[in-house]
Structures are given as C-alpha cells and as structure tokens.
PDB file of N, CA and C in Angstrom:
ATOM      1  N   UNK A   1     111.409 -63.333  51.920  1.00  0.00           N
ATOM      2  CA  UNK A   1     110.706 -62.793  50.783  1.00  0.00           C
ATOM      3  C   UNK A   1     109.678 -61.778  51.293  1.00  0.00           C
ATOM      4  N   UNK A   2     109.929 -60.376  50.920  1.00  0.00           N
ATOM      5  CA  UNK A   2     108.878 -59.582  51.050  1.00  0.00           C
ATOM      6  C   UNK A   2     107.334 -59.856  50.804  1.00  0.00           C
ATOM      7  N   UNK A   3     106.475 -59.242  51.628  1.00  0.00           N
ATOM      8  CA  UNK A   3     105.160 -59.334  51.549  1.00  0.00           C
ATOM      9  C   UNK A   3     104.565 -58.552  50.071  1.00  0.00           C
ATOM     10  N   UNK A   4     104.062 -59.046  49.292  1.00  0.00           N
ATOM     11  CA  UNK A   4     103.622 -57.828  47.809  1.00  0.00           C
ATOM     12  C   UNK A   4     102.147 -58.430  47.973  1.00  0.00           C
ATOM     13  N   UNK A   5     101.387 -56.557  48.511  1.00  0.00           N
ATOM     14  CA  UNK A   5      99.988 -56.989  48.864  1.00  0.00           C
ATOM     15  C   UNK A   5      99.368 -56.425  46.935  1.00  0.00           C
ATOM     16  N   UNK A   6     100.118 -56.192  46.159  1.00  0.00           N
ATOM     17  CA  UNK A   6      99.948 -56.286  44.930  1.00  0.00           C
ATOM     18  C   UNK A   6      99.341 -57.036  44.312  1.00  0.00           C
ATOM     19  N   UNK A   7      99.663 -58.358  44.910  1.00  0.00           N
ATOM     20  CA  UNK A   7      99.691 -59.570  44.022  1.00  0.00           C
ATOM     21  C   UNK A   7      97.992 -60.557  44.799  1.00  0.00           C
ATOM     22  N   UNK A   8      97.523 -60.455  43.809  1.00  0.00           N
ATOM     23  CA  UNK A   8      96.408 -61.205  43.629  1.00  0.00           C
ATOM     24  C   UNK A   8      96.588 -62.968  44.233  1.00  0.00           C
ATOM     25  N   UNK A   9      96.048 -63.334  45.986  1.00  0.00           N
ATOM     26  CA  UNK A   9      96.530 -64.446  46.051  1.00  0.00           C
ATOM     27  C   UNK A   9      94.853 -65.572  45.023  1.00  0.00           C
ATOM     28  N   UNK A  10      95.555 -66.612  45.651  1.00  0.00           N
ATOM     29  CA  UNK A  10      94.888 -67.780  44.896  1.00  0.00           C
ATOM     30  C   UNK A  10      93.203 -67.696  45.188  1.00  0.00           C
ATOM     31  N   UNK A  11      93.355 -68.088  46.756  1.00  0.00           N
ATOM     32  CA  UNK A  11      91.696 -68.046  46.871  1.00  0.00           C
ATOM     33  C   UNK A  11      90.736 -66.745  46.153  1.00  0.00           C
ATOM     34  N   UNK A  12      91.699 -65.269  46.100  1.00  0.00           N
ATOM     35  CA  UNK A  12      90.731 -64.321  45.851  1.00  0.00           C
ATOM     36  C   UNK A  12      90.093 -64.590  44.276  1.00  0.00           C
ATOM     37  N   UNK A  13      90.936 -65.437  43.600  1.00  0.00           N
ATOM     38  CA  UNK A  13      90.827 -65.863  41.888  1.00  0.00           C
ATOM     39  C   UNK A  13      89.526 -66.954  42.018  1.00  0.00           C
ATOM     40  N   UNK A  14      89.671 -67.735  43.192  1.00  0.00           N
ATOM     41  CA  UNK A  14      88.380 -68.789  43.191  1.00  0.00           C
ATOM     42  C   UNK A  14      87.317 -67.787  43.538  1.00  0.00           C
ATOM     43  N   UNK A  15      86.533 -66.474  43.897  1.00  0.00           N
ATOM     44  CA  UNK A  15      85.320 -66.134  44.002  1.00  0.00           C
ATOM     45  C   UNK A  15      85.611 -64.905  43.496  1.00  0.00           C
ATOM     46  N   UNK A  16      85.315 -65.223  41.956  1.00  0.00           N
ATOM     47  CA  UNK A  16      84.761 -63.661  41.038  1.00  0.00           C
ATOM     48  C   UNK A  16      83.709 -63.222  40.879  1.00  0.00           C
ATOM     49  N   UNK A  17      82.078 -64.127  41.861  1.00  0.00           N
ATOM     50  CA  UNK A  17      81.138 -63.235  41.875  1.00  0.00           C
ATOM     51  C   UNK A  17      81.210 -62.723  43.464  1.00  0.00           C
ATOM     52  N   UNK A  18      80.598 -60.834  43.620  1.00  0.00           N
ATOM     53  CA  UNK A  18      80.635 -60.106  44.825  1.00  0.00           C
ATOM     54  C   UNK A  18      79.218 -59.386  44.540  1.00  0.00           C
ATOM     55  N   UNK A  19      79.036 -59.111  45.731  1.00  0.00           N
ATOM     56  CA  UNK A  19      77.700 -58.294  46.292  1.00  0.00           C
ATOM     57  C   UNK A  19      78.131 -56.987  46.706  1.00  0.00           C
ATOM     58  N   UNK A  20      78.185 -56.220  45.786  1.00  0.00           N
ATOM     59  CA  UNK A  20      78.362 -54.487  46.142  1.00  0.00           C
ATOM     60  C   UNK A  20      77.349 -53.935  46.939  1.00  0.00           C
ATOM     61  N   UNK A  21      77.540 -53.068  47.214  1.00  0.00           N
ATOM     62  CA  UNK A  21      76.868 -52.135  48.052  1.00  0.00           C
ATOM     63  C   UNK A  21      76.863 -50.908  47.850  1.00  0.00           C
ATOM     64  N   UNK A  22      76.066 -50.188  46.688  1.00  0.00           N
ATOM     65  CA  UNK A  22      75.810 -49.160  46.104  1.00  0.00           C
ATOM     66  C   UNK A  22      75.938 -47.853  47.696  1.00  0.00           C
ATOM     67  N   UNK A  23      76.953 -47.210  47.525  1.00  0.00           N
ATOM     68  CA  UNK A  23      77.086 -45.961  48.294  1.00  0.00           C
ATOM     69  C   UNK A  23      76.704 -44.245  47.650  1.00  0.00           C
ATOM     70  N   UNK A  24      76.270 -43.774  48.360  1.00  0.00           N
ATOM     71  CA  UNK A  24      76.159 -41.972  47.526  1.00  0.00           C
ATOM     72  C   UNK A  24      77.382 -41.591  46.996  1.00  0.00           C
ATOM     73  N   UNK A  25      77.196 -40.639  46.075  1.00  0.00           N
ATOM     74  CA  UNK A  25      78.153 -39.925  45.587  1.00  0.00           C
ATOM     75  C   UNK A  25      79.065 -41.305  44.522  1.00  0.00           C
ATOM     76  N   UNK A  26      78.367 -42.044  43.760  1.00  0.00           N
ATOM     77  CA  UNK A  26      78.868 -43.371  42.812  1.00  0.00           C
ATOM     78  C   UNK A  26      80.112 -43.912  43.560  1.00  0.00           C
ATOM     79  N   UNK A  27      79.820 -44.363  44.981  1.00  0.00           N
ATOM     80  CA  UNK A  27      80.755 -44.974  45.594  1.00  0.00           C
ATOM     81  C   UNK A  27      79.728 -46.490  45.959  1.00  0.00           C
ATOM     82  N   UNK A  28      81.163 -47.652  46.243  1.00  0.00           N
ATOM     83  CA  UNK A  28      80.563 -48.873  46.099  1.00  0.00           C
ATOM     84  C   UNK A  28      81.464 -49.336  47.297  1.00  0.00           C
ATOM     85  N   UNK A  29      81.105 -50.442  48.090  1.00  0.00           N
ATOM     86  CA  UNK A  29      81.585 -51.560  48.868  1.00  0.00           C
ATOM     87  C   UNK A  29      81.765 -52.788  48.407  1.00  0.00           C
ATOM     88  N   UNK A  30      82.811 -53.439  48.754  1.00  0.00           N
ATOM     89  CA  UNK A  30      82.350 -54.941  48.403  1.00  0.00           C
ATOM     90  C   UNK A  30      81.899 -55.664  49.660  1.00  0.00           C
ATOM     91  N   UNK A  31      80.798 -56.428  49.816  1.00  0.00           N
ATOM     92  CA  UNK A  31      80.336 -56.633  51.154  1.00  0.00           C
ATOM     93  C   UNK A  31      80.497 -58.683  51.546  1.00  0.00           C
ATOM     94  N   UNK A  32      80.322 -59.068  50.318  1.00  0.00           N
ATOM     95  CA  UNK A  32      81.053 -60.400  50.278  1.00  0.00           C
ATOM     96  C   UNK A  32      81.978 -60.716  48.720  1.00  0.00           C
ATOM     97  N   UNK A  33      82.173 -61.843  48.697  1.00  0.00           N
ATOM     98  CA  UNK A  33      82.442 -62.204  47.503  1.00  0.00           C
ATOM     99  C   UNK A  33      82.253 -64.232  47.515  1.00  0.00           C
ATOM    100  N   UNK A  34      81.672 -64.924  46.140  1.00  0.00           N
ATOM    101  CA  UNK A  34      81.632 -65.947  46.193  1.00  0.00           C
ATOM    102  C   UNK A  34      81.889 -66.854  45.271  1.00  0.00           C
ATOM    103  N   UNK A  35      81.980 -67.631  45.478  1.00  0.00           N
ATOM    104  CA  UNK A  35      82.491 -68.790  43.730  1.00  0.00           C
ATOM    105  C   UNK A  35      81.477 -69.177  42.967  1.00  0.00           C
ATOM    106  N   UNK A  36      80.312 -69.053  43.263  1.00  0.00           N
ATOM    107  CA  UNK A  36      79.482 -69.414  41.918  1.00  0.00           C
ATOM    108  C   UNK A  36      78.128 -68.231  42.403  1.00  0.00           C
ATOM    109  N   UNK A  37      77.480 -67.929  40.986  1.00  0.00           N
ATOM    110  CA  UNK A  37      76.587 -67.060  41.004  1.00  0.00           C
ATOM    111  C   UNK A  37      75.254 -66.941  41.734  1.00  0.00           C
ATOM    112  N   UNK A  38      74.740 -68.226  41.915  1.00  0.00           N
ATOM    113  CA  UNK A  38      73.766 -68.671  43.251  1.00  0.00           C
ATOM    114  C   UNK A  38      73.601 -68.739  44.697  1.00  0.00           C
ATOM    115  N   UNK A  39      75.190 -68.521  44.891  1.00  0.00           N
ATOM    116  CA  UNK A  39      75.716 -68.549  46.258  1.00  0.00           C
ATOM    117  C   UNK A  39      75.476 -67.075  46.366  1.00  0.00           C
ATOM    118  N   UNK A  40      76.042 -66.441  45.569  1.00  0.00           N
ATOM    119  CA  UNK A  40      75.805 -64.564  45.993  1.00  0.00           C
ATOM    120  C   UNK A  40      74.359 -64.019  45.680  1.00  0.00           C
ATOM    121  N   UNK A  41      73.374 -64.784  45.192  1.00  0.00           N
ATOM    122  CA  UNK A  41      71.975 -64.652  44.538  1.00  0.00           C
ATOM    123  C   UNK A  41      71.295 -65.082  46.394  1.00  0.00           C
ATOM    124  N   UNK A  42      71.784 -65.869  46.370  1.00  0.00           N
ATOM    125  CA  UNK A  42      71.348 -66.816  48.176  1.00  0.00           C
ATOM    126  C   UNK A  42      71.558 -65.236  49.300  1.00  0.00           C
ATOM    127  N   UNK A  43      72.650 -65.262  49.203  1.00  0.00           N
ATOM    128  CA  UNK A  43      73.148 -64.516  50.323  1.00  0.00           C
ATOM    129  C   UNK A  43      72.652 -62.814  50.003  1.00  0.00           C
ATOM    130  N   UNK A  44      72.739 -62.466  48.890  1.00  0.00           N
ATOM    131  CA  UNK A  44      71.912 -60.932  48.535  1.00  0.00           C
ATOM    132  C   UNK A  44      70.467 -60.965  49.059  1.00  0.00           C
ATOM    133  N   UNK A  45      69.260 -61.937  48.493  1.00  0.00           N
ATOM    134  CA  UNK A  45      68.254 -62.029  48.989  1.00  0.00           C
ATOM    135  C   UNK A  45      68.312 -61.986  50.800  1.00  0.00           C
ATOM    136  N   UNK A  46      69.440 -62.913  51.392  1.00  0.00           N
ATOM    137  CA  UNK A  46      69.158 -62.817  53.105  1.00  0.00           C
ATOM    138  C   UNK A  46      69.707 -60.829  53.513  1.00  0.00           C
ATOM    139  N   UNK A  47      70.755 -60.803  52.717  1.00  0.00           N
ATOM    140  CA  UNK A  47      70.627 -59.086  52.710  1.00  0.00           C
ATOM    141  C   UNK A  47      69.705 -58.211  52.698  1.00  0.00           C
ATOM    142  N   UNK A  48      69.047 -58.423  51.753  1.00  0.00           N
ATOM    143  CA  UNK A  48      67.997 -57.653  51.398  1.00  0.00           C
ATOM    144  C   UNK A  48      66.709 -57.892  52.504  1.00  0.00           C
ATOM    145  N   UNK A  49      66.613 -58.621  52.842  1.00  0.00           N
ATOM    146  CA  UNK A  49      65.286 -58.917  54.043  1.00  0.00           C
ATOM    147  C   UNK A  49      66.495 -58.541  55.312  1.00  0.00           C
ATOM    148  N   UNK A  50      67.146 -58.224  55.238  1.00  0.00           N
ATOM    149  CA  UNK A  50      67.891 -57.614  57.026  1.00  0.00           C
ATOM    150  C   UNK A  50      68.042 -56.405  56.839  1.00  0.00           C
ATOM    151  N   UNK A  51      68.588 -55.613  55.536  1.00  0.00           N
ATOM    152  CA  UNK A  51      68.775 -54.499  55.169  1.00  0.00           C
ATOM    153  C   UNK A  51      67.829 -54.079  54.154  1.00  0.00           C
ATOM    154  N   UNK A  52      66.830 -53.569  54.730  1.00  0.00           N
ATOM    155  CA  UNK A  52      65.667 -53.724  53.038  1.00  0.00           C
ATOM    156  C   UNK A  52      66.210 -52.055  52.808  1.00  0.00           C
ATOM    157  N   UNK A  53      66.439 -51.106  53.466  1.00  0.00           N
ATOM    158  CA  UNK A  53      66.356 -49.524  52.901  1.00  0.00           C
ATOM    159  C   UNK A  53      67.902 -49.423  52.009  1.00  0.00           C
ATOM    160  N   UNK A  54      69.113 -50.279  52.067  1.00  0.00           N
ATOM    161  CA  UNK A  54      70.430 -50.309  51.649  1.00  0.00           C
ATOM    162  C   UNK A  54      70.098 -51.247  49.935  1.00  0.00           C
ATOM    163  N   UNK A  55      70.885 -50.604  48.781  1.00  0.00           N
ATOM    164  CA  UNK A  55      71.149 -51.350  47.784  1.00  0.00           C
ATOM    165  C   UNK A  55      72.312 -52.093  47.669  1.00  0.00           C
ATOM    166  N   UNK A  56      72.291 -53.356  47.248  1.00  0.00           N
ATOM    167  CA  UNK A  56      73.123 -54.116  47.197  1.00  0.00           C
ATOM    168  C   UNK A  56      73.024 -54.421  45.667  1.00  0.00           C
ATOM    169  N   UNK A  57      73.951 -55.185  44.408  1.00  0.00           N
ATOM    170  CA  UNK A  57      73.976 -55.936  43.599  1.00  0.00           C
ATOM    171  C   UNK A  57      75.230 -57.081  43.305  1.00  0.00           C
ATOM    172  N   UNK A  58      74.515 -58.049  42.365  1.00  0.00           N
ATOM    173  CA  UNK A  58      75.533 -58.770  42.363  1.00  0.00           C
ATOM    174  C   UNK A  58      76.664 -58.405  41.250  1.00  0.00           C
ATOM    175  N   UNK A  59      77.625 -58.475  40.993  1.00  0.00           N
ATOM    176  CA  UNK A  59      78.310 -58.195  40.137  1.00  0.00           C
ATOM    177  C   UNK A  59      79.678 -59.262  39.913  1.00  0.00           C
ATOM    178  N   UNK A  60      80.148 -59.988  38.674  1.00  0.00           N
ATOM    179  CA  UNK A  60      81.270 -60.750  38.088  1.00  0.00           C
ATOM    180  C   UNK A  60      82.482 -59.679  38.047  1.00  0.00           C
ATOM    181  N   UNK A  61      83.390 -60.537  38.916  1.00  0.00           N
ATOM    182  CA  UNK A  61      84.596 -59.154  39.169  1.00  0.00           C
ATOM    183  C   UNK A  61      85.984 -60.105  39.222  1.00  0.00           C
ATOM    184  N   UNK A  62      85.953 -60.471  37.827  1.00  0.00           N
ATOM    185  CA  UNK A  62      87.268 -61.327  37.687  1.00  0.00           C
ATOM    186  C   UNK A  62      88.573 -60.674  38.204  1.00  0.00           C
ATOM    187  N   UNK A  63      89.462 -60.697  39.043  1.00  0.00           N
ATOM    188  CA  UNK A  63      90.543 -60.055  39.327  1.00  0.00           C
ATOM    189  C   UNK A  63      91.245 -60.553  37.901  1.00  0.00           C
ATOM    190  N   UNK A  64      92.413 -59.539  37.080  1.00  0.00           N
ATOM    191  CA  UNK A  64      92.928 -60.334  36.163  1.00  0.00           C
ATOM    192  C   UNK A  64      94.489 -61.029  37.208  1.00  0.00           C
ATOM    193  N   UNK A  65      95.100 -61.617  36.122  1.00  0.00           N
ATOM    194  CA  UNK A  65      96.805 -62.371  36.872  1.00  0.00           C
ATOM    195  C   UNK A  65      97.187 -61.108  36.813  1.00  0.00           C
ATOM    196  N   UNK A  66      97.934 -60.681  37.662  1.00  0.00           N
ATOM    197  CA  UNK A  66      99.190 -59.608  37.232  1.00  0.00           C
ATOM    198  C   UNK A  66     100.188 -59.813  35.976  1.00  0.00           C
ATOM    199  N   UNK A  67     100.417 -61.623  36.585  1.00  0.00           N
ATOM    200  CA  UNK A  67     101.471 -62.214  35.396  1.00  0.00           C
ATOM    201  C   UNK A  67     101.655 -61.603  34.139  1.00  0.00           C
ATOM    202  N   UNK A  68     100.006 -62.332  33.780  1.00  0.00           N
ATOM    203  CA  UNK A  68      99.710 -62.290  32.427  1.00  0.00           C
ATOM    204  C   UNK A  68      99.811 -60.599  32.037  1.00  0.00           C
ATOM    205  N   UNK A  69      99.347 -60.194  32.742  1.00  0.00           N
ATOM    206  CA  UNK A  69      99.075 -58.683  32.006  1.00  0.00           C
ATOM    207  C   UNK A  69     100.853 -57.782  31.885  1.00  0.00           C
ATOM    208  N   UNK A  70     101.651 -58.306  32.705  1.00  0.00           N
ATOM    209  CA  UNK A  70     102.973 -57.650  32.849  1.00  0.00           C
ATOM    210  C   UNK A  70     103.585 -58.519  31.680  1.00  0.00           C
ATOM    211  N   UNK A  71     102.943 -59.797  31.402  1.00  0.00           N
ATOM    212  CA  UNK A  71     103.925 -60.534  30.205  1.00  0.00           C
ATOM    213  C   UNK A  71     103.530 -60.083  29.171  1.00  0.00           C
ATOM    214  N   UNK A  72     102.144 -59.731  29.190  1.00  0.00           N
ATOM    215  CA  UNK A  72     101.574 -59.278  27.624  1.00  0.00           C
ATOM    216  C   UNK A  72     102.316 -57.893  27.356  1.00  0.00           C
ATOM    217  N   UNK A  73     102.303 -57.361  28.273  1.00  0.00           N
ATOM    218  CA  UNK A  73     102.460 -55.510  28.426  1.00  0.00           C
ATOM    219  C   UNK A  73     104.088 -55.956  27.581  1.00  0.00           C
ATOM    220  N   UNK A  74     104.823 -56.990  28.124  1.00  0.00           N
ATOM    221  CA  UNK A  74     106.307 -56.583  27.857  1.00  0.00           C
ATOM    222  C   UNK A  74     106.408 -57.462  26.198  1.00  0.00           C
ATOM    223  N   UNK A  75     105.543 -58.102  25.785  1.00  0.00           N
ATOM    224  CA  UNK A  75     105.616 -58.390  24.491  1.00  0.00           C
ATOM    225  C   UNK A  75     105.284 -57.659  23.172  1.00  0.00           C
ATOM    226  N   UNK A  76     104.037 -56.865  23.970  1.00  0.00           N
ATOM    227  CA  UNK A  76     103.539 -55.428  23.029  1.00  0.00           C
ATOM    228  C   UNK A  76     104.705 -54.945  22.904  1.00  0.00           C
ATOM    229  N   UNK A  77     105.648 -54.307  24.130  1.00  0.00           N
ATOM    230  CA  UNK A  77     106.792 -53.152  23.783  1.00  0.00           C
ATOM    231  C   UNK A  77     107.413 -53.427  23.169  1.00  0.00           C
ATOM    232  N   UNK A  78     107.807 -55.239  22.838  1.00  0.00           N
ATOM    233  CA  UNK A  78     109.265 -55.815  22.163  1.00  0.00           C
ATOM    234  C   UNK A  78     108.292 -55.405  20.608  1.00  0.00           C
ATOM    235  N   UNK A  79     107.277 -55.728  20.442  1.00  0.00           N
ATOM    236  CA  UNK A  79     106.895 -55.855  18.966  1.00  0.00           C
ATOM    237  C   UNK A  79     106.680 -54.711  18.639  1.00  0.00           C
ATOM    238  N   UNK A  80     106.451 -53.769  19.526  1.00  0.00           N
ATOM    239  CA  UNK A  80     106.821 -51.998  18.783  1.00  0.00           C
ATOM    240  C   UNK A  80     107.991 -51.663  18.663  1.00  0.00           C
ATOM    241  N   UNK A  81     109.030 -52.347  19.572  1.00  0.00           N
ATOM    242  CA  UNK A  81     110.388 -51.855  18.967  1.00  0.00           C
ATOM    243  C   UNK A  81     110.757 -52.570  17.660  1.00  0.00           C
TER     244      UNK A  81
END
C-alpha cells in the first residue's frame, strides 16, 4: 500500500491546539502543537522568556477528516444532479 502523505494520521487529530510563530511578510510557523489548551499556554510562556524579541501565538487548528469532507463533497454533487 502506497504511502498518501495527504492523509491526516491519527495522532496529528489528537493535538489541535499549536503555537505559531508569526514571520514577516504574513508568514507563520508551526513551532509545536498540543492536546489541550494549557499545555500550549505552559510551553508559549517558556518560549517567550527564551525568545522574548520573536512572536509566538496560540492558535485551535483542527485538521478536518479528508473522509468526511470527500463524502460530503460527493453527496452535494449527487443532490445537484
């Protein structure tokens, strides 16, 4: 079975909060990511006292399923035809 780096694995679905890293020119990093909102609140603050001149924020970044969105996509088309 081919590798499909497409596809959203499991663990990345367990941590939808991440700590960006505001770049120039409205460019962003993701610099961690974590499963609950205190854990990335924890770890931004130890950022911020190592990197005080760099912006970081936290941000909720649900990956969606592929599934779902390719099953919905193909039920819309049947009900427009």
């Amino acid at each position: 079975m081919p590798y499909n780096s497409n596809q959203i694995t499991y663990r990345q679905r367990l941590t939808p909060w991440a700590i960006a890293q505001l770049l120039p020119n409205m460019q962003r990093t993701i610099v961690g990511r974590f499963r609950s909102r205190s854990d990335a609140d924890g770890h931004l603050r130890c950022l911020r006292q190592l990197i005080p001149h760099a912006s970081f924020v936290v941000v909720f970044d649900p990956q969606p399923d592929e599934e779902t969105v390719s099953v919905s996509l193909a039920t819309a088309q049947k009900a427009v035809i």
